[in-house]
PDB file of N, CA and C in Angstrom:
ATOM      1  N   UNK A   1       0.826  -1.167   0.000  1.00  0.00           N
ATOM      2  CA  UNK A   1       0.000   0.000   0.000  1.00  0.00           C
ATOM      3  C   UNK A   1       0.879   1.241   0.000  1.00  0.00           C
ATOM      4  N   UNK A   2       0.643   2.067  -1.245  1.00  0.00           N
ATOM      5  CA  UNK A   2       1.262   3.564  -0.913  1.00  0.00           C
ATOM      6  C   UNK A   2       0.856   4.646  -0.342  1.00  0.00           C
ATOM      7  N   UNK A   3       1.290   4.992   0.999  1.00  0.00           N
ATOM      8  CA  UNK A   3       0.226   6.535   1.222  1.00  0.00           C
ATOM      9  C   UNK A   3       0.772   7.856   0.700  1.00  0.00           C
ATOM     10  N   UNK A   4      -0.140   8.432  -0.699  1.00  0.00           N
ATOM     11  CA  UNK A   4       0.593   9.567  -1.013  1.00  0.00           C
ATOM     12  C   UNK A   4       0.461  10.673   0.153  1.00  0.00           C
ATOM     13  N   UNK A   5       0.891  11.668  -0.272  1.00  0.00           N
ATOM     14  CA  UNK A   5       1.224  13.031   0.696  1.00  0.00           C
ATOM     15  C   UNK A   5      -0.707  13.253   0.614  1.00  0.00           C
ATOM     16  N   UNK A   6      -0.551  13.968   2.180  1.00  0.00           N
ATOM     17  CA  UNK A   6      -2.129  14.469   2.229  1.00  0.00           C
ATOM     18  C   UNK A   6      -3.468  13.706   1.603  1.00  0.00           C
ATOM     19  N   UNK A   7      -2.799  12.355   1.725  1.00  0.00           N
ATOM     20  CA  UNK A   7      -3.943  11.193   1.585  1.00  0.00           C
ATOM     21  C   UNK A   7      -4.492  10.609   2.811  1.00  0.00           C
ATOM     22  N   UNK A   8      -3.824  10.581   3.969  1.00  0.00           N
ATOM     23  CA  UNK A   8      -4.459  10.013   4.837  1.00  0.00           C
ATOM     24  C   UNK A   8      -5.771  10.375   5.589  1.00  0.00           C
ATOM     25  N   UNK A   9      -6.766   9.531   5.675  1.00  0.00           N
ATOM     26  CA  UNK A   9      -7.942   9.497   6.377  1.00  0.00           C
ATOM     27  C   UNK A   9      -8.167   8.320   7.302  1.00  0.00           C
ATOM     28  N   UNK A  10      -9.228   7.936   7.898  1.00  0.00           N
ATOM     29  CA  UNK A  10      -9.953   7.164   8.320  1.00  0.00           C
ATOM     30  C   UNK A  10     -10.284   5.767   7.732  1.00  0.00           C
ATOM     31  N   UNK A  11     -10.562   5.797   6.249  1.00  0.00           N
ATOM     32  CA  UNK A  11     -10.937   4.980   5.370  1.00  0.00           C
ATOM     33  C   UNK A  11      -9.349   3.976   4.533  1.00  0.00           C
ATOM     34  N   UNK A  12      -8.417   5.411   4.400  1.00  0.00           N
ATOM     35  CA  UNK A  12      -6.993   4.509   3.893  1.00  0.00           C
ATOM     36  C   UNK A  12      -6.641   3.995   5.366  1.00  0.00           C
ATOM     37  N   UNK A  13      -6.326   3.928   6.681  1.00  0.00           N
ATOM     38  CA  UNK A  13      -6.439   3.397   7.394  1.00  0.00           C
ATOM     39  C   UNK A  13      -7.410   1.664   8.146  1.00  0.00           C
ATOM     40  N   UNK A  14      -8.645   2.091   7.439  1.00  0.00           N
ATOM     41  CA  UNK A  14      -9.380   0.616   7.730  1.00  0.00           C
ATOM     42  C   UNK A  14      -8.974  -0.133   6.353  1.00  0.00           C
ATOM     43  N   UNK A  15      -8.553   0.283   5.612  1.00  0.00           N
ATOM     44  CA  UNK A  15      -7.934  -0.825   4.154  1.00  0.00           C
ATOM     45  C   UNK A  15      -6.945  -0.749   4.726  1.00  0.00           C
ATOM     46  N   UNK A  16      -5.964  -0.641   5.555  1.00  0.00           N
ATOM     47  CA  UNK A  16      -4.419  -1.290   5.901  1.00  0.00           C
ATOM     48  C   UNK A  16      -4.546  -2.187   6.837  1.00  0.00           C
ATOM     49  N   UNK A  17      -5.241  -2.318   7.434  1.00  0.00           N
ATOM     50  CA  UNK A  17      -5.544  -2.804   9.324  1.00  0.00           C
ATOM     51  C   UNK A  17      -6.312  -4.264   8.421  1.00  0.00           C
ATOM     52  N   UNK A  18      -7.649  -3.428   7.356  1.00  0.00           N
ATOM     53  CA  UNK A  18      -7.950  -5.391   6.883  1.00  0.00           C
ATOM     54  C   UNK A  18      -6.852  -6.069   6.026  1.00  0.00           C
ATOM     55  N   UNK A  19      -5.882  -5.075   5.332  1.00  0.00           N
ATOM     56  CA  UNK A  19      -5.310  -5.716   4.534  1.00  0.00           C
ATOM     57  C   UNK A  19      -4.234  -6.540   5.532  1.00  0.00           C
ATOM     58  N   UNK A  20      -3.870  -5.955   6.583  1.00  0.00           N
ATOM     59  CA  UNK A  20      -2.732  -6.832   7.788  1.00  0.00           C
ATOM     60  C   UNK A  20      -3.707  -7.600   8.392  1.00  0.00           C
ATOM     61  N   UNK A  21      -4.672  -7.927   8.220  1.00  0.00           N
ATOM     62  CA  UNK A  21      -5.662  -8.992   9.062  1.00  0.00           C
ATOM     63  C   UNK A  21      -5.188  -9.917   8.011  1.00  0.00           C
ATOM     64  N   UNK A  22      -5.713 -10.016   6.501  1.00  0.00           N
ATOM     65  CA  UNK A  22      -5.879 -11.000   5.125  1.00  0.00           C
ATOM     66  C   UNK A  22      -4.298 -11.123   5.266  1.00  0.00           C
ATOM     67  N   UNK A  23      -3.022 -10.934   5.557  1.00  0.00           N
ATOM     68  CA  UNK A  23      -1.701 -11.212   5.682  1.00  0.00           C
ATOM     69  C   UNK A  23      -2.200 -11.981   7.096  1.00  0.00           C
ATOM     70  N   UNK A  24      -3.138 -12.438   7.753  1.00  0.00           N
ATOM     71  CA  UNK A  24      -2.679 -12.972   8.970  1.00  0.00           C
ATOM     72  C   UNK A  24      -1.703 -12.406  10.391  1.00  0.00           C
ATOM     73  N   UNK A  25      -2.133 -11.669   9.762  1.00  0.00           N
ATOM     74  CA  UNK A  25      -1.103 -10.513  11.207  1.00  0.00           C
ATOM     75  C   UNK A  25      -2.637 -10.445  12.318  1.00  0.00           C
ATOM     76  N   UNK A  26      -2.683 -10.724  13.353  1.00  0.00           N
ATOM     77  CA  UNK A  26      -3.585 -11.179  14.566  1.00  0.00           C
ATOM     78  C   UNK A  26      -3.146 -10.581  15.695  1.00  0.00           C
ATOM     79  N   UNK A  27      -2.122 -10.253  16.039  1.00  0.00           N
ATOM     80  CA  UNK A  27      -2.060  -9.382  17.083  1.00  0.00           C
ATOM     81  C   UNK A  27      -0.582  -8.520  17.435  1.00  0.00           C
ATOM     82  N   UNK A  28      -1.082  -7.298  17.540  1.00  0.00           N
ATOM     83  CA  UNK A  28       0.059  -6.007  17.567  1.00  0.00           C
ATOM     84  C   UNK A  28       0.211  -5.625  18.860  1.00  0.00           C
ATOM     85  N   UNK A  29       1.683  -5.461  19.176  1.00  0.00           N
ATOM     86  CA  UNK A  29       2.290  -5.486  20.762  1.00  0.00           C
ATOM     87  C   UNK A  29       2.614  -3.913  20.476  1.00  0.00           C
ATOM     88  N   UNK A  30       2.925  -3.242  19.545  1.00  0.00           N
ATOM     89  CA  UNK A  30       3.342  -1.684  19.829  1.00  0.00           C
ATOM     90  C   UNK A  30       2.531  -1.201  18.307  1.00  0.00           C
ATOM     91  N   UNK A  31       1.692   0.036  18.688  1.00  0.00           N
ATOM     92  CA  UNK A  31       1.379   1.007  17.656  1.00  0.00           C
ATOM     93  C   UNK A  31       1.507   2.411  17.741  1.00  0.00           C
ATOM     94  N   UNK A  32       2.411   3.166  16.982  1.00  0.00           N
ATOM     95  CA  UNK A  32       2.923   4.450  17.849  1.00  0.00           C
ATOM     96  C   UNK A  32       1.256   5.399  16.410  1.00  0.00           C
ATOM     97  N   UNK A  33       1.236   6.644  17.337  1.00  0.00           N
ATOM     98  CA  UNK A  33       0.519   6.939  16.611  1.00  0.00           C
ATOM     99  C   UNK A  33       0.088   8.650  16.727  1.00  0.00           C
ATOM    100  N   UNK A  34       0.079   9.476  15.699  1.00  0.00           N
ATOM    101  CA  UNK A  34      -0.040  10.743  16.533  1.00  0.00           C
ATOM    102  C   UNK A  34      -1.466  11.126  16.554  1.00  0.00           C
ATOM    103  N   UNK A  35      -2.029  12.478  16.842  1.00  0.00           N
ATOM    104  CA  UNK A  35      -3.311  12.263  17.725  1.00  0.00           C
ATOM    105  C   UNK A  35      -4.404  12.710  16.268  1.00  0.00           C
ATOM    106  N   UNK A  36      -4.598  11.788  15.459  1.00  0.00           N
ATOM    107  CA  UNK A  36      -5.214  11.461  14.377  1.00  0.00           C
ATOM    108  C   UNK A  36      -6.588  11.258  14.917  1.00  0.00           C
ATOM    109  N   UNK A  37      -8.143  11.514  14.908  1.00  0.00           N
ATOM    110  CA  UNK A  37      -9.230  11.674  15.248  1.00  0.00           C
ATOM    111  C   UNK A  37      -9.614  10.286  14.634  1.00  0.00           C
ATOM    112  N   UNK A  38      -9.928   8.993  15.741  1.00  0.00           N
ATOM    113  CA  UNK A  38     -10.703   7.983  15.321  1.00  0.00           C
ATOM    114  C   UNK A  38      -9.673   6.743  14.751  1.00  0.00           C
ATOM    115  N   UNK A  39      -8.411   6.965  15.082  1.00  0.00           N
ATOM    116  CA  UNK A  39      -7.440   6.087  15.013  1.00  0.00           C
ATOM    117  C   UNK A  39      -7.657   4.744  15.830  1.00  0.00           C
ATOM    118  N   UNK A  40      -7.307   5.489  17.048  1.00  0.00           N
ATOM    119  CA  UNK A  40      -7.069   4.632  17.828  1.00  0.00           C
ATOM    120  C   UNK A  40      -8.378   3.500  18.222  1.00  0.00           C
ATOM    121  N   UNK A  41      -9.575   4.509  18.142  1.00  0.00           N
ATOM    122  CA  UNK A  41     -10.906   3.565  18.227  1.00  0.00           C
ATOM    123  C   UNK A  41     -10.994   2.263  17.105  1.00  0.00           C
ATOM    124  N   UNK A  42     -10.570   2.390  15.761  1.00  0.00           N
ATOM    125  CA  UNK A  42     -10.448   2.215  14.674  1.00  0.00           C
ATOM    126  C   UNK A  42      -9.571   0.778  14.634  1.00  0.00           C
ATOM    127  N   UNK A  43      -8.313   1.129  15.685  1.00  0.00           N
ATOM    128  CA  UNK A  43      -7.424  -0.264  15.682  1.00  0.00           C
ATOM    129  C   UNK A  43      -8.193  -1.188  16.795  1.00  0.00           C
ATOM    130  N   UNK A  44      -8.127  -0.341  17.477  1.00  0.00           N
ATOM    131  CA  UNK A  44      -8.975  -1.110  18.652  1.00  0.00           C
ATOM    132  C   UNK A  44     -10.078  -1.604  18.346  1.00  0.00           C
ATOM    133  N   UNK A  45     -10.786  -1.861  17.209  1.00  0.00           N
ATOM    134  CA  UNK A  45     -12.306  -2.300  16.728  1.00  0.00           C
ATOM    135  C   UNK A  45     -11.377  -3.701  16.258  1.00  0.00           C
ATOM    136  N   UNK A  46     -10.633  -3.492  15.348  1.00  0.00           N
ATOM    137  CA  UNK A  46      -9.567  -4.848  14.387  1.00  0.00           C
ATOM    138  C   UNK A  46      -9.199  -5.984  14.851  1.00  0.00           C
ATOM    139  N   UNK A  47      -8.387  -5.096  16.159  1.00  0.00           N
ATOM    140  CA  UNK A  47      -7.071  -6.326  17.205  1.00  0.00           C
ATOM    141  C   UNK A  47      -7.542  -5.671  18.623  1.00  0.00           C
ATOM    142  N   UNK A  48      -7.391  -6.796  19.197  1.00  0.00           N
ATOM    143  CA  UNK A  48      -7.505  -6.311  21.058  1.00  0.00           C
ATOM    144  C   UNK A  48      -6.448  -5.900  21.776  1.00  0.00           C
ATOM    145  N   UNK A  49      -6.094  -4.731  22.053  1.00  0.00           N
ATOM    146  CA  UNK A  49      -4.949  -3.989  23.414  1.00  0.00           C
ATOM    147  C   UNK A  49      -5.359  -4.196  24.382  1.00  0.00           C
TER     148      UNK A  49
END
């Protein structure tokens, strides 16, 4: 996945999180993240912290 400049939202975010689910990636020990509106709810819906 490429994120161009001033592409990021909410939506290119839930296509990376399913696309690392369909790779079998199941559970994340560190996610650094800056204070992006609906992120963090967003991972936390995917994988359990």
């Amino acid at each position: 996945m490429i994120l161009k400049k001033d592409n990021e939202n909410i939506g290119f975010w839930k296509k990376v999180f399913q696309d690392l689910i369909s790779r079998e990636l199941s559970k994340i020990f560190v996610f650094l993240m800056d204070n992006f509106y609906g992120l963090e709810k967003l991972l936390r819906k995917f994988f359990s912290l």
